[in-house]
C-alpha atoms as a PDB file:
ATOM      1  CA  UNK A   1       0.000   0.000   0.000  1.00  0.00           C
ATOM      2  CA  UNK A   2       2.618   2.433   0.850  1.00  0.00           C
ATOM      3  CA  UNK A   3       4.583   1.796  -2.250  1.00  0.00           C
ATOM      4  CA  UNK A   4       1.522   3.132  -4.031  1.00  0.00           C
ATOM      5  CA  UNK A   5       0.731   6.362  -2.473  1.00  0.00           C
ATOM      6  CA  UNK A   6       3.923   7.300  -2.033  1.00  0.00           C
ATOM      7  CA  UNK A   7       5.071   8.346  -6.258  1.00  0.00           C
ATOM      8  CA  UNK A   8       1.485   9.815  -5.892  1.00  0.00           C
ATOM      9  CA  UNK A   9       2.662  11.584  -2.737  1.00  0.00           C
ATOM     10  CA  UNK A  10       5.789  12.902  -4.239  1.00  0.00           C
ATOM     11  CA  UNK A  11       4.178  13.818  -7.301  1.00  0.00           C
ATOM     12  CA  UNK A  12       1.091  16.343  -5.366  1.00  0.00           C
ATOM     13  CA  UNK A  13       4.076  17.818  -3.188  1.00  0.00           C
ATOM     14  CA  UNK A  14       6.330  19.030  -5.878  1.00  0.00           C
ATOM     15  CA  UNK A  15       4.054  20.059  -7.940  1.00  0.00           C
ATOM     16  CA  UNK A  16       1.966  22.809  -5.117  1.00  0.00           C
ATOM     17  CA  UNK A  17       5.797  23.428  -4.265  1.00  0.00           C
ATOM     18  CA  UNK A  18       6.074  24.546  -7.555  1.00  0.00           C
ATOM     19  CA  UNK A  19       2.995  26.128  -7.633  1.00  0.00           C
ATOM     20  CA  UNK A  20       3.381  27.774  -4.720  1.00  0.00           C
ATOM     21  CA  UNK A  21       6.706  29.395  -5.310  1.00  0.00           C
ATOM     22  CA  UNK A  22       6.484  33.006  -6.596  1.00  0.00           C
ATOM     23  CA  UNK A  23       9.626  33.309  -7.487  1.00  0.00           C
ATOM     24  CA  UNK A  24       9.455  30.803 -10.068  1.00  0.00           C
ATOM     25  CA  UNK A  25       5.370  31.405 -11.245  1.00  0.00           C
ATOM     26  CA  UNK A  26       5.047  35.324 -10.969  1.00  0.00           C
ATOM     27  CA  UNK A  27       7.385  37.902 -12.735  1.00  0.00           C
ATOM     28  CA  UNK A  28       8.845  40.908 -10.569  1.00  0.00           C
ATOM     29  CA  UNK A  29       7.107  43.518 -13.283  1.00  0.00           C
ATOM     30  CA  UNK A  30       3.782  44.385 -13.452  1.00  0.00           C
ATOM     31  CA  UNK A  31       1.538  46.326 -16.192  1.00  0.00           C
ATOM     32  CA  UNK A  32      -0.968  49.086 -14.077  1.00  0.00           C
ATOM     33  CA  UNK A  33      -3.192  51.507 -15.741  1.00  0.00           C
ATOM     34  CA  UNK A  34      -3.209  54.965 -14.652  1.00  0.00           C
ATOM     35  CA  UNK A  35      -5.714  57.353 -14.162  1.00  0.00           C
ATOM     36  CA  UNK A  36      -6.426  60.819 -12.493  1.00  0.00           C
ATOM     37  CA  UNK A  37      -9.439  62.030 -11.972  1.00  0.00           C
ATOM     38  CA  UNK A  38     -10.884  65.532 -10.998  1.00  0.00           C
ATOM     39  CA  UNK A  39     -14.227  66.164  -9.335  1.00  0.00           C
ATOM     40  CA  UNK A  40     -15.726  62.785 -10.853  1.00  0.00           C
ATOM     41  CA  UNK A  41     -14.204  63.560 -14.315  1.00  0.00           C
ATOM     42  CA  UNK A  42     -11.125  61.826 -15.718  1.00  0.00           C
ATOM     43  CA  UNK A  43      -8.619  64.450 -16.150  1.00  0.00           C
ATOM     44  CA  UNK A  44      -6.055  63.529 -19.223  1.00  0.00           C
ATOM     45  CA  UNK A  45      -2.533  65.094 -19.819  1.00  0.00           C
ATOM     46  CA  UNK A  46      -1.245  64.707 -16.061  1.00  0.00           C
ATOM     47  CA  UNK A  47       1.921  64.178 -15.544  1.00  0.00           C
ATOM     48  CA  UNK A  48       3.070  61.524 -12.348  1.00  0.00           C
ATOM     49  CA  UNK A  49       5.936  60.409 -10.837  1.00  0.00           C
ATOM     50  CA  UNK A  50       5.245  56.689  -9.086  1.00  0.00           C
ATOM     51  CA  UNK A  51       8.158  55.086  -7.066  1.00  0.00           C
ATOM     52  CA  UNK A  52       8.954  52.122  -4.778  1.00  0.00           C
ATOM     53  CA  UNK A  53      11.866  51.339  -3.185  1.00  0.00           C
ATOM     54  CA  UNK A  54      13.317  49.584  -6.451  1.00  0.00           C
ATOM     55  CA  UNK A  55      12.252  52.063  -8.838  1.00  0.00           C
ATOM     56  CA  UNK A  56      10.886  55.402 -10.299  1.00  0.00           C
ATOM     57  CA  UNK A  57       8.640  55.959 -12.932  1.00  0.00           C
ATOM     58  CA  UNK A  58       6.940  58.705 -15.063  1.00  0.00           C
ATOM     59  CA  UNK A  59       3.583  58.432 -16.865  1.00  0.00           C
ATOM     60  CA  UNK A  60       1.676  60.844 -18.645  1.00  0.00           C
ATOM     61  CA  UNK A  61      -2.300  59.782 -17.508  1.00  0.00           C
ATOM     62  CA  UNK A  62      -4.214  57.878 -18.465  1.00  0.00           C
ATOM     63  CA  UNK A  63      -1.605  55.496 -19.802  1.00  0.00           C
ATOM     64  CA  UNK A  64      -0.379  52.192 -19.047  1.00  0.00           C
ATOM     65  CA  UNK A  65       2.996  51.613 -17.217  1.00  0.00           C
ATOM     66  CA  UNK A  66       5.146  48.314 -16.473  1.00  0.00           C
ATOM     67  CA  UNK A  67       6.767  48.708 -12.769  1.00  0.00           C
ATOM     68  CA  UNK A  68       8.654  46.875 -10.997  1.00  0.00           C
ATOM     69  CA  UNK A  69       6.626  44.839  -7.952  1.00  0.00           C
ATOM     70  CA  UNK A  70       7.979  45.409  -4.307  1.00  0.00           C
ATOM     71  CA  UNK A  71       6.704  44.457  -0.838  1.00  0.00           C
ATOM     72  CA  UNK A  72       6.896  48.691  -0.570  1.00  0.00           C
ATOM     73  CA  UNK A  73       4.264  51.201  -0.556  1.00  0.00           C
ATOM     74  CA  UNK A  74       3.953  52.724  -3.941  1.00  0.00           C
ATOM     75  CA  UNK A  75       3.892  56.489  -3.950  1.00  0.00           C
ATOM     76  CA  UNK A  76       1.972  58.498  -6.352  1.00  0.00           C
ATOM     77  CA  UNK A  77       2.927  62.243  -7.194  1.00  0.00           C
ATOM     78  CA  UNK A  78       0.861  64.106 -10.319  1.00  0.00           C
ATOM     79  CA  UNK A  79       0.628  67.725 -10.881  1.00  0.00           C
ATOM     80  CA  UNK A  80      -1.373  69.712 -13.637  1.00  0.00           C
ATOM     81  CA  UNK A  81      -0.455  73.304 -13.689  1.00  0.00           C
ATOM     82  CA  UNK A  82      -3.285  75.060 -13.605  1.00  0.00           C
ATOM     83  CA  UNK A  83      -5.747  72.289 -12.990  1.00  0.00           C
ATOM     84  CA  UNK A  84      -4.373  70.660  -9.497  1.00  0.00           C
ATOM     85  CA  UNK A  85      -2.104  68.066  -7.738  1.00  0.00           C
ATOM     86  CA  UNK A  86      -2.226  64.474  -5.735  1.00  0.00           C
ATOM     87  CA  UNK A  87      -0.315  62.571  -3.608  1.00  0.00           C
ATOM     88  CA  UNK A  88      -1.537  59.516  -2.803  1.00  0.00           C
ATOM     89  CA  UNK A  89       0.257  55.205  -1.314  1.00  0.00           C
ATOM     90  CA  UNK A  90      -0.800  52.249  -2.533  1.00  0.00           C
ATOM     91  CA  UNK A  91      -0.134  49.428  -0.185  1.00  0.00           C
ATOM     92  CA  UNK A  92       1.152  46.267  -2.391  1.00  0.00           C
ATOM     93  CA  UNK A  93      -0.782  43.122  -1.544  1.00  0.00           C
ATOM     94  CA  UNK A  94       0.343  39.745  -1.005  1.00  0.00           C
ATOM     95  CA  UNK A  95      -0.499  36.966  -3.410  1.00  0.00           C
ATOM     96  CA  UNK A  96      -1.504  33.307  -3.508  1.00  0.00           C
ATOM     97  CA  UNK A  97       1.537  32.406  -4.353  1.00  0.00           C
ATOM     98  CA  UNK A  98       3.662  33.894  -1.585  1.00  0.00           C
ATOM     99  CA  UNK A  99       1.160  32.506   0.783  1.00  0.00           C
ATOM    100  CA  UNK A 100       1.829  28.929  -0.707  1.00  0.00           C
ATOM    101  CA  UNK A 101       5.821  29.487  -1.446  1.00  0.00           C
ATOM    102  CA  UNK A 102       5.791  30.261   2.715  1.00  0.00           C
ATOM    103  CA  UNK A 103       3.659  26.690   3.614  1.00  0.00           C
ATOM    104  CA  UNK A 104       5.646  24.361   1.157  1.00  0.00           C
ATOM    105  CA  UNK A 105       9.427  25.963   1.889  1.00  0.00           C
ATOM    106  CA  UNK A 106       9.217  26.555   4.904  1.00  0.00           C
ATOM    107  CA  UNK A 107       9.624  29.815   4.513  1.00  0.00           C
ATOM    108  CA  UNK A 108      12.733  30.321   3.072  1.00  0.00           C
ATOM    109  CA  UNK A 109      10.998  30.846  -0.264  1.00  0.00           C
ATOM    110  CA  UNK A 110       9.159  33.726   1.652  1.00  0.00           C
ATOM    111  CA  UNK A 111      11.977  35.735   2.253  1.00  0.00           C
ATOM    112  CA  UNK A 112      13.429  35.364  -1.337  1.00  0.00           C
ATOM    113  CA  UNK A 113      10.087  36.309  -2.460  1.00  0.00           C
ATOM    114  CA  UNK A 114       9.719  38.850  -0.345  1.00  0.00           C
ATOM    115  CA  UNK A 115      13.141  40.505  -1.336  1.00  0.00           C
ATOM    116  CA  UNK A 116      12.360  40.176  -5.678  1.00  0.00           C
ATOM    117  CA  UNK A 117       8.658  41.592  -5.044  1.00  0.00           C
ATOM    118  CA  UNK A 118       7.574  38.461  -6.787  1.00  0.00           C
ATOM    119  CA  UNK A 119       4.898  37.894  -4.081  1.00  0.00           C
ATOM    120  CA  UNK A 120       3.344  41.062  -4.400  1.00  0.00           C
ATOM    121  CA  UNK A 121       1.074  42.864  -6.608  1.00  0.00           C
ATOM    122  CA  UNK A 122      -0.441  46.452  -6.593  1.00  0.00           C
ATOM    123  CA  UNK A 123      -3.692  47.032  -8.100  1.00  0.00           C
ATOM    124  CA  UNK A 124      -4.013  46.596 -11.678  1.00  0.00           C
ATOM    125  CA  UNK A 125      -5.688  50.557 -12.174  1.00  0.00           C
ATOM    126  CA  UNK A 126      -4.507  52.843 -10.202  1.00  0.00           C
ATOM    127  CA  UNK A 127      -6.862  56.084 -10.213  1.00  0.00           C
ATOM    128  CA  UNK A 128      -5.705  59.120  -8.506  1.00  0.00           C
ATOM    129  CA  UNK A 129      -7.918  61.266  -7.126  1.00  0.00           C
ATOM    130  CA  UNK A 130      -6.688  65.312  -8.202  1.00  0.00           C
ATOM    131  CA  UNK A 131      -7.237  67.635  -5.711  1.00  0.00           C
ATOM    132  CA  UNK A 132      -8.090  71.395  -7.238  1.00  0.00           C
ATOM    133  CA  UNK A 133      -5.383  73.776  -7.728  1.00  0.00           C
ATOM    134  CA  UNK A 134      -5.281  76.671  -5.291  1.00  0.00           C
ATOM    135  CA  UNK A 135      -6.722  79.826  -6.908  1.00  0.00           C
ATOM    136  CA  UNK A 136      -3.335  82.367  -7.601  1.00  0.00           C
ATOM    137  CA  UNK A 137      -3.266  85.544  -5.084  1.00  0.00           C
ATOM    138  CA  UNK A 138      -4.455  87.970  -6.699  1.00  0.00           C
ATOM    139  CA  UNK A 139      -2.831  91.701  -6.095  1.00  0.00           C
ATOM    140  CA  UNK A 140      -5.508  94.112  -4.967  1.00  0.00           C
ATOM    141  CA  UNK A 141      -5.871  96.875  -7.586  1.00  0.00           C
ATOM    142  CA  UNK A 142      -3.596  99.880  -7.248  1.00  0.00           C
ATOM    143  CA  UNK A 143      -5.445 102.966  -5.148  1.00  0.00           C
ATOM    144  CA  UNK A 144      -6.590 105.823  -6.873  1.00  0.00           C
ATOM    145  CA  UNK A 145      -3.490 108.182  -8.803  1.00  0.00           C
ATOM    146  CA  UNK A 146      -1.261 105.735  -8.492  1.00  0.00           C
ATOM    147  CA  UNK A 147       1.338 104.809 -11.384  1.00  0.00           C
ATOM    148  CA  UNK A 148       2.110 101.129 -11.504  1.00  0.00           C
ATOM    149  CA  UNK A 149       5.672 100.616 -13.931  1.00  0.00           C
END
């Protein structure tokens, strides 16, 4: 009996091991769209700076942009001139196959996972909510008989 289950045995272990390892099933880059929007209208031609810990990137919204995945906030900077400015974090999430890399290596794949970003994901659209630029000071007209050069 036990010579039976036990190729069947091996066989189920390495492959969720396999399954289960990040590292060697997910890719450290990810695709996210990005979008700003500006009271409940999407607001095109904003330029944004997003960075991690591994990387910095620049966008142009609403475009698509391949970053690189990290266990790391991700920090969001865009600025219209003119039209307004946000600054938002994204936390990065941890997916399935960290979880399962952490169960079937005890977690040694973890760490290495953990370190490559490979376990992580942000969302796949990212929409940035603008906040309105400040109106410019405006100088108070000049009083009466006076001669402004």
């Amino acid at each position: 009996m036990f010579s039976r289950l036990f190729p069947a045995t091996v066989g189920i272990v390495a492959l969720l091991t396999l399954s289960g390892c990040a590292t060697l099933s997910e890719n450290t880059e990810q695709s996210v769209l990005v979008q700003t929007v500006l009271d409940h209208r999407q607001i095109a031609g904003v330029g944004c700076v997003l960075s991690n810990d591994v990387g910095k990137w620049f966008v142009t919204t609403p475009a698509r942009i391949s970053l690189r995945k990290s266990a790391s906030p991700l920090r969001i900077d865009c600025k219209q001139e003119g039209t307004g400015w946000a600054y938002e974090k994204v936390d990065s999430k941890v997916n399935s196959s960290l979880w399962g890399n952490l169960v079937l290596t005890a977690g040694v794949g973890y760490f290495v996972d953990k370190n490559t970003g490979a376990g992580y994901e942000y969302p796949a659209v990212l929409t940035v909510l603008m906040r309105p630029a400040a109106p410019r000071d405006v100088a108070p007209a000049p009083a009466p008989g006076v001669t402004l050069y």
